[in-house]
N, C-alpha and C. Protein backbone atom coordinates (compact mmCIF):
# COMPACT_ATOMS: atom_id res chain seq x y z
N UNK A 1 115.23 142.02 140.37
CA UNK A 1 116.60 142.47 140.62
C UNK A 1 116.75 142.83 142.11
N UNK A 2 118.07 142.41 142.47
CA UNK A 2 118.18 142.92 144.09
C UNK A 2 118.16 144.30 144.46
N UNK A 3 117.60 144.88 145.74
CA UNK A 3 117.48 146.20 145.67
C UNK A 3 118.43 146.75 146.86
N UNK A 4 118.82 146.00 147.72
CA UNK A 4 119.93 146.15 148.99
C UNK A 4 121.44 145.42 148.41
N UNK A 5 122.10 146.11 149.40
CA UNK A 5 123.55 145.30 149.39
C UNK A 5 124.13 144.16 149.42
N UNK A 6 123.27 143.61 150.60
CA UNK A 6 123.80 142.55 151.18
C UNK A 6 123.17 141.20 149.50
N UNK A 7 121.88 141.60 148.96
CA UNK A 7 121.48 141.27 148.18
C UNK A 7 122.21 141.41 146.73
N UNK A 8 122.88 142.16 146.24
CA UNK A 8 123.76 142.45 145.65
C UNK A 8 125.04 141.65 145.28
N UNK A 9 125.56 142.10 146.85
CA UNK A 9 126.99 141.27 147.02
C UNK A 9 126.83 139.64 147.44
N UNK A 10 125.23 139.23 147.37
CA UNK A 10 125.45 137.76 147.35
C UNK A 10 125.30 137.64 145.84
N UNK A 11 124.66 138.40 145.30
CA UNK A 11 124.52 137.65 143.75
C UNK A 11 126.25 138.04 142.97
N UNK A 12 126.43 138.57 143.17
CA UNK A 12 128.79 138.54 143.44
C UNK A 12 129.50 137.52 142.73
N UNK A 13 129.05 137.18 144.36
CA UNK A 13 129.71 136.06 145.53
C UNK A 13 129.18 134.76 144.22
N UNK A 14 127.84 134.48 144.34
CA UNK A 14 126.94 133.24 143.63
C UNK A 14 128.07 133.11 141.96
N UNK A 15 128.15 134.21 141.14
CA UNK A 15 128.44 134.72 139.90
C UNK A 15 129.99 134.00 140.35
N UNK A 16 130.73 133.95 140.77
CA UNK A 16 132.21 134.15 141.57
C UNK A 16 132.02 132.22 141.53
N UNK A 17 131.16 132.08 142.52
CA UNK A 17 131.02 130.43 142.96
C UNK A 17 130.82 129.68 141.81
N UNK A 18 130.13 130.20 141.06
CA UNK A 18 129.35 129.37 139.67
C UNK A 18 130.80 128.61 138.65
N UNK A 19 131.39 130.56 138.66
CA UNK A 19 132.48 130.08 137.54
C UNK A 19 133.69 128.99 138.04
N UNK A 20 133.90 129.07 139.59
CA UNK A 20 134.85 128.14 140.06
C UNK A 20 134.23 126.59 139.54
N UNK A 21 133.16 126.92 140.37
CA UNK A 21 132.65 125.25 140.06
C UNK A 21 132.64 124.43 138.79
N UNK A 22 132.58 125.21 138.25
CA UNK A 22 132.71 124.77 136.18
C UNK A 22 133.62 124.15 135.88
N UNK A 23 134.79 125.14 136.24
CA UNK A 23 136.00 125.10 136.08
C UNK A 23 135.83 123.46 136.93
N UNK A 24 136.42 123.26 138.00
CA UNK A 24 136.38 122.43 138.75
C UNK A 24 135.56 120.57 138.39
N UNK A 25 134.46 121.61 138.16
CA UNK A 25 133.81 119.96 137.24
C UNK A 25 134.49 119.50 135.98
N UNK A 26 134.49 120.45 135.06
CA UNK A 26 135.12 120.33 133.70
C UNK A 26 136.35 119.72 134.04
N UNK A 27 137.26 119.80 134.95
CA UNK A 27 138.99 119.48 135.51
C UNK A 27 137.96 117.94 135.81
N UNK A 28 137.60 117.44 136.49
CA UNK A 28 137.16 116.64 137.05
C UNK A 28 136.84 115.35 135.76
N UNK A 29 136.33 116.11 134.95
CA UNK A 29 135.03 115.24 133.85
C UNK A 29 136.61 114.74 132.81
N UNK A 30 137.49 115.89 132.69
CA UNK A 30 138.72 115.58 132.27
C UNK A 30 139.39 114.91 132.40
N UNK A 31 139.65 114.54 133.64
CA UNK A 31 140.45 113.38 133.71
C UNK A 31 139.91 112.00 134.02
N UNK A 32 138.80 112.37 133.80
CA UNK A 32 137.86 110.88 133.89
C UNK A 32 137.63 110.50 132.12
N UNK A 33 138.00 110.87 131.75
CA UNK A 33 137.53 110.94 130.37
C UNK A 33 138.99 110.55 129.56
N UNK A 34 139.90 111.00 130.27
CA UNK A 34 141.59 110.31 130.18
C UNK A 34 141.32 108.67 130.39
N UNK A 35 141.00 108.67 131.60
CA UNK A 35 141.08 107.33 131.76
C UNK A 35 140.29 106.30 130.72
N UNK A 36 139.22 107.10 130.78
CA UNK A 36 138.58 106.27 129.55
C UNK A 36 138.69 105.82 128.20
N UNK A 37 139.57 106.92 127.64
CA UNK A 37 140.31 106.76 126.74
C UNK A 37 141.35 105.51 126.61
N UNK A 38 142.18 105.49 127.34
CA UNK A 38 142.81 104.56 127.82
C UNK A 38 142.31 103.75 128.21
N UNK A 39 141.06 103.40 128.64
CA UNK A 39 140.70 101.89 128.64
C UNK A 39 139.92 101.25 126.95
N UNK A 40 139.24 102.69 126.56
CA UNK A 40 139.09 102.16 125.24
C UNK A 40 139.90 101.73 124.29
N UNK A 41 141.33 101.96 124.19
CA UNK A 41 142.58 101.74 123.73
C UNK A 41 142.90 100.04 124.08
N UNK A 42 142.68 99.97 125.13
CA UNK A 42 143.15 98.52 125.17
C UNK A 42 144.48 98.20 126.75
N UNK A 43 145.06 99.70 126.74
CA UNK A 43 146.13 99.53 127.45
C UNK A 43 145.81 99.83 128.91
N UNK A 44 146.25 98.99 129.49
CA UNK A 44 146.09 98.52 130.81
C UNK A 44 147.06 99.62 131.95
N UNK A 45 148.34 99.57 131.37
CA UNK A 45 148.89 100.52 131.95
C UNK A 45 149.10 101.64 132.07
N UNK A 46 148.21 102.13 130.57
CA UNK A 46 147.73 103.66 131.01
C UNK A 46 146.76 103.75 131.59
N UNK A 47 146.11 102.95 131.42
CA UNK A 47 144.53 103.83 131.81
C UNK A 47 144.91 103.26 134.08
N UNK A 48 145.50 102.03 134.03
CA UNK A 48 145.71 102.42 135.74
C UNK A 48 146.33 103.83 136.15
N UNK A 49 147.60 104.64 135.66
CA UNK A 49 148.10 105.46 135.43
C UNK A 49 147.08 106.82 135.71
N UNK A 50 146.26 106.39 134.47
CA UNK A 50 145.44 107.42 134.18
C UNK A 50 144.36 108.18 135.60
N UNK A 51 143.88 106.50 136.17
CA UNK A 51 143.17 106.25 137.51
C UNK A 51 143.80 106.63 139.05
N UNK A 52 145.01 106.46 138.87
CA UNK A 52 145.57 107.10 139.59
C UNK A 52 145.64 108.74 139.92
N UNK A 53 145.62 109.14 138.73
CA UNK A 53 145.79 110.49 138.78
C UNK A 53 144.62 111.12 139.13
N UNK A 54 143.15 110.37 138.56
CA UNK A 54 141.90 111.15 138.73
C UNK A 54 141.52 110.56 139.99
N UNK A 55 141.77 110.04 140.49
CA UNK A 55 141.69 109.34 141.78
C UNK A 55 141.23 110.78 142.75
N UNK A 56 142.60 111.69 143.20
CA UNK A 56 142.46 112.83 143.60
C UNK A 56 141.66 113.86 143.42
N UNK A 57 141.90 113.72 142.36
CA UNK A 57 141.14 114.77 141.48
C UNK A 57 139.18 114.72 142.00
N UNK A 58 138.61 113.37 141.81
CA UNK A 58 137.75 112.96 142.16
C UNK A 58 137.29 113.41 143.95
N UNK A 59 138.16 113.36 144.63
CA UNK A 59 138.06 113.08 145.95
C UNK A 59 137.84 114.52 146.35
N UNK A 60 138.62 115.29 145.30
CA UNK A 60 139.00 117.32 145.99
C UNK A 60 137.80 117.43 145.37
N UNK A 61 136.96 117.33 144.60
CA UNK A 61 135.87 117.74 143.88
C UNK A 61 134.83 117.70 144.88
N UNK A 62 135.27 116.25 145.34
CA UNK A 62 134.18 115.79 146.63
C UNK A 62 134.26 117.03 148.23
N UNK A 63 135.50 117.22 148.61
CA UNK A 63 135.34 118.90 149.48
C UNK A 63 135.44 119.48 149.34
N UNK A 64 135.23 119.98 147.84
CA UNK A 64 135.26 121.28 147.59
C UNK A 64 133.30 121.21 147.34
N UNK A 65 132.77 120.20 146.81
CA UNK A 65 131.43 120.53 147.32
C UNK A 65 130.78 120.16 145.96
N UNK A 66 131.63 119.72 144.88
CA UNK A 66 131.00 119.41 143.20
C UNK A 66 130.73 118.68 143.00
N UNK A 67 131.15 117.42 143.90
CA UNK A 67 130.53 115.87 143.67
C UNK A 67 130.11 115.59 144.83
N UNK A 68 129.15 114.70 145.34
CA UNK A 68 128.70 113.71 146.21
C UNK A 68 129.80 112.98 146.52
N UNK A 69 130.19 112.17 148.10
CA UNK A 69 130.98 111.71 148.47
C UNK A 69 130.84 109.83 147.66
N UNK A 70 129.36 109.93 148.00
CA UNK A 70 128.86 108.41 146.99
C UNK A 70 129.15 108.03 145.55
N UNK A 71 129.02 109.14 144.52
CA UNK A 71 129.14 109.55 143.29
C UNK A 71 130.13 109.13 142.89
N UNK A 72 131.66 109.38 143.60
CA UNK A 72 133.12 110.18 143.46
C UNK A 72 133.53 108.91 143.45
N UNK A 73 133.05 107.75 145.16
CA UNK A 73 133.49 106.67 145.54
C UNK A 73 133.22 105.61 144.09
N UNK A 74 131.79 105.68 143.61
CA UNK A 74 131.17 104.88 142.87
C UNK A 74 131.55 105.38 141.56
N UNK A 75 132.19 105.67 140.58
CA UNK A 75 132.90 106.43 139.43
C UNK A 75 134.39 105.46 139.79
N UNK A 76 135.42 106.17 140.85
CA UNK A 76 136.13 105.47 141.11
C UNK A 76 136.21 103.66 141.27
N UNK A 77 135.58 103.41 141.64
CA UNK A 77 135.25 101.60 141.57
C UNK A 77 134.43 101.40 140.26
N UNK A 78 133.89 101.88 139.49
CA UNK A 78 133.64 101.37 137.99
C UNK A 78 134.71 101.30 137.02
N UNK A 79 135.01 102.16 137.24
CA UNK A 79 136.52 102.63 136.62
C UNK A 79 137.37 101.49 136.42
N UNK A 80 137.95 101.00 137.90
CA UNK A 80 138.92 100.58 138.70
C UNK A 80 138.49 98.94 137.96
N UNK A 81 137.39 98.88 137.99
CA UNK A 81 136.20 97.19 137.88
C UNK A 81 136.88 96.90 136.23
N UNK A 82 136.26 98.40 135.72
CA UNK A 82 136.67 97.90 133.87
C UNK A 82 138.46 97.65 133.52
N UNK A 83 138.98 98.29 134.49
CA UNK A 83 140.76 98.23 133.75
C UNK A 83 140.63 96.83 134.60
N UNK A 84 140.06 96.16 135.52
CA UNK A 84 140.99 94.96 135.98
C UNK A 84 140.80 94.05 135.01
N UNK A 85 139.37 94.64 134.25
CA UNK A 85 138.40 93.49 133.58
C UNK A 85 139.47 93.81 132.13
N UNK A 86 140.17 94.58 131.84
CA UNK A 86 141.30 94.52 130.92
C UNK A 86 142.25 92.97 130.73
């Protein structure tokens, strides 16, 4: 257990960071999981729709620090690969 302050108020801070990031991935995994839906469906014009929207979503994840910039790019173009292949 921490025995100073500064030690303390980082384990806070860490407790504080953890729960954002969850949040943040889970938002993330969400709307990737929309889209997918929609491509398992069949329909073409939701699930572009759908890609559109997580598009962003994907990219803020990426500076806010939850995804890899490679990850985010490469998710996005699989995605993008299966609705054309619709």
């Amino acid at each position: 257990m921490a025995h100073h302050k500064s030690a303390k108020k980082r384990i806070r801070q860490t407790e504080r960071r953890t729960d954002v990031n969850d949040a943040r991935t889970s938002r993330v995994r969400t709307f990737v999981k929309k889209v997918e839906t929609a491509i398992a469906s069949g329909d073409k014009t939701a699930a572009s729709t759908a890609l559109r929207a997580a598009e962003p979503e994907l990219q803020r994840g990426v500076t806010k620090g939850v995804l890899h910039r490679n990850a985010a790019s490469r998710k996005i173009s699989r995605l993008s690969k299966r609705i054309k292949a619709l």
